[in-house]
PDB file of N, CA and C in Angstrom:
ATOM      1  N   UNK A   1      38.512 -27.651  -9.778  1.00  0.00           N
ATOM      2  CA  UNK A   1      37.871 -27.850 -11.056  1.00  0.00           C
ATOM      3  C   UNK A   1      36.366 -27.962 -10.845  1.00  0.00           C
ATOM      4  N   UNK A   2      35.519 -27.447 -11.559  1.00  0.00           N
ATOM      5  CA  UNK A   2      34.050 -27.001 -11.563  1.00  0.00           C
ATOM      6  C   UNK A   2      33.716 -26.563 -12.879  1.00  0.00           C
ATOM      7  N   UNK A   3      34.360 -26.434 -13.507  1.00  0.00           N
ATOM      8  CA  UNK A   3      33.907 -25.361 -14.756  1.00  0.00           C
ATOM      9  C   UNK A   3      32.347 -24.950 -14.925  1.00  0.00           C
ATOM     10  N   UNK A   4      31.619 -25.559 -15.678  1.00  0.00           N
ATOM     11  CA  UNK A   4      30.131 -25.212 -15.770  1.00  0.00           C
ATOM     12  C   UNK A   4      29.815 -25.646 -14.606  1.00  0.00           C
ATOM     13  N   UNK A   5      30.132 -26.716 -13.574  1.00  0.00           N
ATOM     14  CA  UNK A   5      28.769 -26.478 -12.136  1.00  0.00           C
ATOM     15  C   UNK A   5      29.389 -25.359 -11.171  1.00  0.00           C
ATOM     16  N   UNK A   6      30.214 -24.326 -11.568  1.00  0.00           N
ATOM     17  CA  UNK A   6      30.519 -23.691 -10.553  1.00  0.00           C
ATOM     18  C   UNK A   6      29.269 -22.851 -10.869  1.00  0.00           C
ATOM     19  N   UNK A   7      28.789 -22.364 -12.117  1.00  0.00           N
ATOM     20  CA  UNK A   7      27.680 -21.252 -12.610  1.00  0.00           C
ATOM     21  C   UNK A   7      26.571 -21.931 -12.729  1.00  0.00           C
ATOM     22  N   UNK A   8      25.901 -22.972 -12.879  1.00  0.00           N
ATOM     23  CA  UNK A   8      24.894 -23.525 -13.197  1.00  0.00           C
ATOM     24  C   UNK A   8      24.913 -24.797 -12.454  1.00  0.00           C
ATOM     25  N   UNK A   9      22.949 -25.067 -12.150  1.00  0.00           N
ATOM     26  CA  UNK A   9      23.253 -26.123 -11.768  1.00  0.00           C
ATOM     27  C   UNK A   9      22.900 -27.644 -13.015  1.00  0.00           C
ATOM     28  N   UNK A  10      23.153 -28.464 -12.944  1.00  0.00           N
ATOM     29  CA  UNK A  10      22.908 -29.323 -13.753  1.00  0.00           C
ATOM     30  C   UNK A  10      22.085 -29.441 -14.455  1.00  0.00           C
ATOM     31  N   UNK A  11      20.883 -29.156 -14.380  1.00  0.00           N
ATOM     32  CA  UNK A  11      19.382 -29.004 -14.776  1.00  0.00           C
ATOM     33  C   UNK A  11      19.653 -27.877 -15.964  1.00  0.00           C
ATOM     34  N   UNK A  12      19.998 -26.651 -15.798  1.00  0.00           N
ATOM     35  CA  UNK A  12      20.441 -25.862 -16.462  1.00  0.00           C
ATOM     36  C   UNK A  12      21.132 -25.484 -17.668  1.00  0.00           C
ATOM     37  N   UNK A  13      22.228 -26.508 -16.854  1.00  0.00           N
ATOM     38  CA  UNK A  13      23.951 -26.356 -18.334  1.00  0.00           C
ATOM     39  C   UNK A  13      23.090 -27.161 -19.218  1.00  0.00           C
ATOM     40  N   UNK A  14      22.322 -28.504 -18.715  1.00  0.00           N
ATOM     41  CA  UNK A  14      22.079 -29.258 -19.948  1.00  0.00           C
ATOM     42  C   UNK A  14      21.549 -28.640 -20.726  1.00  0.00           C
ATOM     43  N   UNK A  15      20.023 -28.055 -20.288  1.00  0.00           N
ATOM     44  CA  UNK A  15      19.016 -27.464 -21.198  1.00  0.00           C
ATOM     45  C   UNK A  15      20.305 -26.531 -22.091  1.00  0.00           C
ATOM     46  N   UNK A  16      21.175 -25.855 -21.709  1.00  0.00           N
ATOM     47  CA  UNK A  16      21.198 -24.435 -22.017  1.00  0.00           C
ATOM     48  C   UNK A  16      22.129 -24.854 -23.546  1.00  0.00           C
ATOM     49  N   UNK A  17      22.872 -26.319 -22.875  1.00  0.00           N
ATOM     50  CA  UNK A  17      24.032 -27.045 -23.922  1.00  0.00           C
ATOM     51  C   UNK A  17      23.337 -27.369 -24.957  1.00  0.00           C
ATOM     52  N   UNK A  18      22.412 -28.089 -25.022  1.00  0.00           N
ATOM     53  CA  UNK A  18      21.256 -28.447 -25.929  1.00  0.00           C
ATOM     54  C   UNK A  18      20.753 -27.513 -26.746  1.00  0.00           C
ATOM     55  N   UNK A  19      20.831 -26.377 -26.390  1.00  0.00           N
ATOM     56  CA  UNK A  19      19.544 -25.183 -26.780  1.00  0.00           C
ATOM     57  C   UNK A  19      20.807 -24.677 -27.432  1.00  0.00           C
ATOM     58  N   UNK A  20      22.198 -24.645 -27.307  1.00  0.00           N
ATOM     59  CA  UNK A  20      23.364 -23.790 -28.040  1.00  0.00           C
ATOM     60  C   UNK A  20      23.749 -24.788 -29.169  1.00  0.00           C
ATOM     61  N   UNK A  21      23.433 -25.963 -29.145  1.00  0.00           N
ATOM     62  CA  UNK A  21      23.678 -26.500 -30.595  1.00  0.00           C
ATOM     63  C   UNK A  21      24.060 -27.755 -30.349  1.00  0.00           C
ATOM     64  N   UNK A  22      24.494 -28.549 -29.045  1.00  0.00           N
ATOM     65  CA  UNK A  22      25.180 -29.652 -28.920  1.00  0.00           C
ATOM     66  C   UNK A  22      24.410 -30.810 -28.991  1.00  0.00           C
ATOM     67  N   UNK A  23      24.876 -31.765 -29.534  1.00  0.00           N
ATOM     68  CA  UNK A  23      24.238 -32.805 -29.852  1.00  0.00           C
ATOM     69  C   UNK A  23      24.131 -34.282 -28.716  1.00  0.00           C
ATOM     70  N   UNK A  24      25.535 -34.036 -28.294  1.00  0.00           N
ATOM     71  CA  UNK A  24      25.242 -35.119 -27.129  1.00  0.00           C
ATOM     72  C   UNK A  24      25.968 -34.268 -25.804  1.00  0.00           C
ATOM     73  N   UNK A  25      25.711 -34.804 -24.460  1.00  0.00           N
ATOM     74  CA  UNK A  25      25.926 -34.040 -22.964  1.00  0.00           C
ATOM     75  C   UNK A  25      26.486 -35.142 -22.781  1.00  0.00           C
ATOM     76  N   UNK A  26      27.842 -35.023 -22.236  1.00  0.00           N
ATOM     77  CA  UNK A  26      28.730 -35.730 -20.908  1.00  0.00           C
ATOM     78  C   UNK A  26      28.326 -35.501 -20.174  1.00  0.00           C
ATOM     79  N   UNK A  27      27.849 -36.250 -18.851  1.00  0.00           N
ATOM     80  CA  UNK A  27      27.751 -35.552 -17.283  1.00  0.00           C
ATOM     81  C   UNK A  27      28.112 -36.963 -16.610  1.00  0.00           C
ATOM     82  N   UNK A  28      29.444 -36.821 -16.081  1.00  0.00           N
ATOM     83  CA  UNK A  28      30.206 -38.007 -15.495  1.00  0.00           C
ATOM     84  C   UNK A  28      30.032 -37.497 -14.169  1.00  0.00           C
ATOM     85  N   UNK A  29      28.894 -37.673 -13.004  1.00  0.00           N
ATOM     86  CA  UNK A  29      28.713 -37.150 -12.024  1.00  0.00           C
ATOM     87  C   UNK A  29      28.106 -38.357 -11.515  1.00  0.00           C
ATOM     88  N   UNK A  30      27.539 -38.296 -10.183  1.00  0.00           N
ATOM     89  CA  UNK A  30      26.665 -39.111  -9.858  1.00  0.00           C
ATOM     90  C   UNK A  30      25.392 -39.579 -10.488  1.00  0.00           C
ATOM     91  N   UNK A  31      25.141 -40.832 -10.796  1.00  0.00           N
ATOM     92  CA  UNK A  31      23.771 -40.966 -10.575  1.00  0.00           C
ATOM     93  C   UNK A  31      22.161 -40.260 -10.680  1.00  0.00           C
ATOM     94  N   UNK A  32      22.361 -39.607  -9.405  1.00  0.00           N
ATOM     95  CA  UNK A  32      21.108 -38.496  -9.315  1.00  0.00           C
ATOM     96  C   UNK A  32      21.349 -37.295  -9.901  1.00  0.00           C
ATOM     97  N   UNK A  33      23.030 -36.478 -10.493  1.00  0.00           N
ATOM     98  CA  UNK A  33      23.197 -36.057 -10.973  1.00  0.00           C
ATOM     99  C   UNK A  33      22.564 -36.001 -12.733  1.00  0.00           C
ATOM    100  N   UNK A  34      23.165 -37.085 -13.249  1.00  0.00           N
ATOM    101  CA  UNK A  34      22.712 -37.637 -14.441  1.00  0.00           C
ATOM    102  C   UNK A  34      21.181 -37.865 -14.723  1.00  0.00           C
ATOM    103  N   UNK A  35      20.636 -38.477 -13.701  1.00  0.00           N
ATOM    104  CA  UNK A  35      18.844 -37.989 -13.309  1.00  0.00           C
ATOM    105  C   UNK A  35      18.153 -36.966 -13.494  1.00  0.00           C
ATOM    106  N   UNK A  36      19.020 -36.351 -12.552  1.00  0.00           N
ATOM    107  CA  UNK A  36      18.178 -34.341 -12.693  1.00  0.00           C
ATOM    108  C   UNK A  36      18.401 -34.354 -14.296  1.00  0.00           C
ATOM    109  N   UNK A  37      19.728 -34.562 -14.929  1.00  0.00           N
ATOM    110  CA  UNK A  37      19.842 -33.975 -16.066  1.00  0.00           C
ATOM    111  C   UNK A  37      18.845 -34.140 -16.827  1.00  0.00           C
ATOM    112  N   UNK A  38      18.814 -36.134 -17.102  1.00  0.00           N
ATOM    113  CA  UNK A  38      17.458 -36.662 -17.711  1.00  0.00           C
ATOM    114  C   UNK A  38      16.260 -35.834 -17.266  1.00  0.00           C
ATOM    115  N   UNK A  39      15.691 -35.857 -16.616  1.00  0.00           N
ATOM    116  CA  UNK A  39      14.451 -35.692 -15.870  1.00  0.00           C
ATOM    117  C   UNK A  39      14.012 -33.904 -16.801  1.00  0.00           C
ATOM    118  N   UNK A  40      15.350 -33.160 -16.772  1.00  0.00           N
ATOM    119  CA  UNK A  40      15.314 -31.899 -17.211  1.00  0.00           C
ATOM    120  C   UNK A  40      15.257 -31.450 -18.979  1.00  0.00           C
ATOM    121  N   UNK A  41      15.806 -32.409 -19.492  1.00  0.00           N
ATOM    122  CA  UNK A  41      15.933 -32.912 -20.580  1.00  0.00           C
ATOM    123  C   UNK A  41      14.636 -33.237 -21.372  1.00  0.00           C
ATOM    124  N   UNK A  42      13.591 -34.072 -20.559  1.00  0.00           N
ATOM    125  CA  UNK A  42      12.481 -34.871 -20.978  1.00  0.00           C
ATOM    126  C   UNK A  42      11.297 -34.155 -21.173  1.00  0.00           C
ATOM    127  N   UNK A  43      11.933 -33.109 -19.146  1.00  0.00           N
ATOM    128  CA  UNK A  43      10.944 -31.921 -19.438  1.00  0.00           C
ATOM    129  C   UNK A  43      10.416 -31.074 -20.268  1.00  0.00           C
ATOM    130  N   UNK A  44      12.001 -30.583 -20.426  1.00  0.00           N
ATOM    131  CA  UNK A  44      11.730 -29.554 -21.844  1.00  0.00           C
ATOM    132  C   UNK A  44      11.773 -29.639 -23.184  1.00  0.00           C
ATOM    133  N   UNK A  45      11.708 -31.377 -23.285  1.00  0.00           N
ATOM    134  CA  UNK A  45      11.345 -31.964 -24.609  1.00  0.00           C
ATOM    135  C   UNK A  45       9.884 -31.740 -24.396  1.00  0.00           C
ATOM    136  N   UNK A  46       9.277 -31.891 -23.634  1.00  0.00           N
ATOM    137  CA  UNK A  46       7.785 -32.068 -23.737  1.00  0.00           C
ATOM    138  C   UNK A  46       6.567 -30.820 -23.360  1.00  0.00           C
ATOM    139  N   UNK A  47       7.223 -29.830 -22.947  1.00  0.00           N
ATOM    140  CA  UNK A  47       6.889 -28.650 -23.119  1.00  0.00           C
ATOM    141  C   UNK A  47       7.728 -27.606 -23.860  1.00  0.00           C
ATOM    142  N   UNK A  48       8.202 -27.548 -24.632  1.00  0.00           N
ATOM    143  CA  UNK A  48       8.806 -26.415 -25.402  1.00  0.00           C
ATOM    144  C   UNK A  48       9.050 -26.859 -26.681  1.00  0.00           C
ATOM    145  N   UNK A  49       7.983 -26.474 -27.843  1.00  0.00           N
ATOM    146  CA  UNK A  49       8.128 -27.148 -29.159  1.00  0.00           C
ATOM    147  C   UNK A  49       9.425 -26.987 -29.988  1.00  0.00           C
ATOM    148  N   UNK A  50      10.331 -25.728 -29.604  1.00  0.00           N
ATOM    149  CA  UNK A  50      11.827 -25.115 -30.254  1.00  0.00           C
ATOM    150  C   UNK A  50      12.509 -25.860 -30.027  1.00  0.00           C
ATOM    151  N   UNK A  51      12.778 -26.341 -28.289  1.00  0.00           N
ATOM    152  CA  UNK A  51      13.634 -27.408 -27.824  1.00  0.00           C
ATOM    153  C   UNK A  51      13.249 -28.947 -28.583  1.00  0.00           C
ATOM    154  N   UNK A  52      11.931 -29.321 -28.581  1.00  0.00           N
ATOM    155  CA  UNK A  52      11.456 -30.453 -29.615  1.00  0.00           C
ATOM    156  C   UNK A  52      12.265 -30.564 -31.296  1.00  0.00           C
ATOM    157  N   UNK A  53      11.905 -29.412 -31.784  1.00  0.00           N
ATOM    158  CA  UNK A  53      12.647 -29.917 -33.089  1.00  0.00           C
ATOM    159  C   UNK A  53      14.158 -29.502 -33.214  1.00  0.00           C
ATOM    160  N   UNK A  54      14.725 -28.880 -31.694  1.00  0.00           N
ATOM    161  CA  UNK A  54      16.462 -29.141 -32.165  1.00  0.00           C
ATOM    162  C   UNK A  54      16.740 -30.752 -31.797  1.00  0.00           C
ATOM    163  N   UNK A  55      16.020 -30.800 -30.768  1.00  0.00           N
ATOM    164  CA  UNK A  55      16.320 -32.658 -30.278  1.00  0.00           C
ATOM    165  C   UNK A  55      16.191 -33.420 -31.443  1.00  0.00           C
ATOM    166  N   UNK A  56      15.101 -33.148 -32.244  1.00  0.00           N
ATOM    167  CA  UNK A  56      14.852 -34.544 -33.015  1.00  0.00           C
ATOM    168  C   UNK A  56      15.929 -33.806 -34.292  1.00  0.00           C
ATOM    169  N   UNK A  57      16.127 -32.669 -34.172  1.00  0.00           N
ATOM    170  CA  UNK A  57      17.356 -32.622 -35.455  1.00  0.00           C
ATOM    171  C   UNK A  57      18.588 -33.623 -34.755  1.00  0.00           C
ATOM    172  N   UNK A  58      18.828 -33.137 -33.591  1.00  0.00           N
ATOM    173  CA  UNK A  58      20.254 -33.550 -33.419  1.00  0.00           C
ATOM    174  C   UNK A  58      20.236 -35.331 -33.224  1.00  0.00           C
ATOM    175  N   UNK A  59      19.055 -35.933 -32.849  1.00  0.00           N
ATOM    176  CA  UNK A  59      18.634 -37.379 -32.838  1.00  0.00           C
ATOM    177  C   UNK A  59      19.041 -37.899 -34.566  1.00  0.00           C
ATOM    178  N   UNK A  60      18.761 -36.946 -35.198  1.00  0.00           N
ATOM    179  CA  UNK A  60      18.631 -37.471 -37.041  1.00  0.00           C
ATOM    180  C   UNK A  60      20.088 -37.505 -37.226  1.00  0.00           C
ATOM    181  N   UNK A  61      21.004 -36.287 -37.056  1.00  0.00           N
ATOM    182  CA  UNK A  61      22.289 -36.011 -36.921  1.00  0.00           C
ATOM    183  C   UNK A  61      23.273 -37.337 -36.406  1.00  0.00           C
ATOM    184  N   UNK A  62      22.601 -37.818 -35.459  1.00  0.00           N
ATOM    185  CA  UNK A  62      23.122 -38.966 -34.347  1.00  0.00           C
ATOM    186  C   UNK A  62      23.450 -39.882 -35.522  1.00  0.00           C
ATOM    187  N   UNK A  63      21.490 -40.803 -35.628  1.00  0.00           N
ATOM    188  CA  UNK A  63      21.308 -40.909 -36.496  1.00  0.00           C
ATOM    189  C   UNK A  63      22.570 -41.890 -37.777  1.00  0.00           C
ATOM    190  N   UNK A  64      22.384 -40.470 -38.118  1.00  0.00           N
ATOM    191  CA  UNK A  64      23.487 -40.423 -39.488  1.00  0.00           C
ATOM    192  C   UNK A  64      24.740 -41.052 -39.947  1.00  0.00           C
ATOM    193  N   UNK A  65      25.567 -40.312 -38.761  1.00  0.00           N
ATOM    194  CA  UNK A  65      26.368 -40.579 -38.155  1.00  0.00           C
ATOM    195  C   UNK A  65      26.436 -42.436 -37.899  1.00  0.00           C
ATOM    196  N   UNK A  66      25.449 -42.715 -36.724  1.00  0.00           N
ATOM    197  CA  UNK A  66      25.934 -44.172 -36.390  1.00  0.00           C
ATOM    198  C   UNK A  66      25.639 -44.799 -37.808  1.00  0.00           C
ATOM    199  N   UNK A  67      24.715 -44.699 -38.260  1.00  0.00           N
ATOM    200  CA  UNK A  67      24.615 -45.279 -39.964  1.00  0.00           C
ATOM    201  C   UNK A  67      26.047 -45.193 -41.165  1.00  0.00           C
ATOM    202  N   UNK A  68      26.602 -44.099 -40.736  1.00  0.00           N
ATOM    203  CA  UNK A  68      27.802 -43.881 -41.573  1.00  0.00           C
ATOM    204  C   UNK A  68      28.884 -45.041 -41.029  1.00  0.00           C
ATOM    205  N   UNK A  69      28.970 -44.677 -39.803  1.00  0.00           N
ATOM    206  CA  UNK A  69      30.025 -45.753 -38.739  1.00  0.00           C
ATOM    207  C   UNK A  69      29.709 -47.454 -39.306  1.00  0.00           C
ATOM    208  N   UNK A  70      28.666 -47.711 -39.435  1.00  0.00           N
ATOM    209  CA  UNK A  70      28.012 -49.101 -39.571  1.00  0.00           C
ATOM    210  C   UNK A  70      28.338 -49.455 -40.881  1.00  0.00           C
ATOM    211  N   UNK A  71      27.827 -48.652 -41.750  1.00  0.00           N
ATOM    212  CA  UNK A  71      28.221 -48.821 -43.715  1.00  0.00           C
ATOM    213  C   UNK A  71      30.033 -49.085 -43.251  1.00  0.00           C
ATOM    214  N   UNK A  72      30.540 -48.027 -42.798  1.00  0.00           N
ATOM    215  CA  UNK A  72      32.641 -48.203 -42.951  1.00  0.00           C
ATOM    216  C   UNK A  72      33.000 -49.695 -42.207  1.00  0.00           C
ATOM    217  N   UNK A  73      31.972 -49.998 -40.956  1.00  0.00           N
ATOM    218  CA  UNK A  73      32.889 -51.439 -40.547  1.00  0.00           C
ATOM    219  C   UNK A  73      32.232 -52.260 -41.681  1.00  0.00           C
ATOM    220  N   UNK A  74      31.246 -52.723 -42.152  1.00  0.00           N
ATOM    221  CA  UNK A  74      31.189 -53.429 -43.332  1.00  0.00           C
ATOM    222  C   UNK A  74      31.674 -53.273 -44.234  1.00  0.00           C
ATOM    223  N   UNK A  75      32.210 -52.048 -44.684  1.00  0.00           N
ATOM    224  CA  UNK A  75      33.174 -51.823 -46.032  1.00  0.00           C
ATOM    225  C   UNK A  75      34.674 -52.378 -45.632  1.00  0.00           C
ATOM    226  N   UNK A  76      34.661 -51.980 -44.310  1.00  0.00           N
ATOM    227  CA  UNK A  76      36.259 -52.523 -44.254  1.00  0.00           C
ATOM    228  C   UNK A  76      36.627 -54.153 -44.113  1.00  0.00           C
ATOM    229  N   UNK A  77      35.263 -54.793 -43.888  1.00  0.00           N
ATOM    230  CA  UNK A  77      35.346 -56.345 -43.686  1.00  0.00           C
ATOM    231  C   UNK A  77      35.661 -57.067 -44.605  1.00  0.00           C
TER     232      UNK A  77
END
């Protein structure tokens, strides 16, 4: 089992997962694994203005979401 790190390396799948529409990345790997990812992540938040406004869409999306979650446990209390 490898699926995406058999073709890419970590640095990569993230950007590439991000850039195809996904809103949040699993990477249950090591440590420095999860690092590179960050590190790659931050990068190309901060040089690439396209990658900038899908992040802060999918941050609003997040967002939303945990706000929706938060309103239902108080409704259900």
């Amino acid at each position: 089992m490898g699926g995406v790190a058999n073709f890419y390396l970590v640095q990569e799948a993230v950007i590439k997962s991000l850039n195809a529409g996904m809103d949040l990345v699993s990477i249950c790997h090591s440590f420095e694994t999860q690092s590179k990812a960050k590190n790659a992540v931050v990068s190309e938040y901060k040089n690439n203005d396209n990658f900038r406004k899908k992040i802060n869409s999918s941050l609003e999306r997040i967002q939303s979401l945990m706000k929706i979650s938060v309103d239902l446990k108080v409704k259900k209390q």
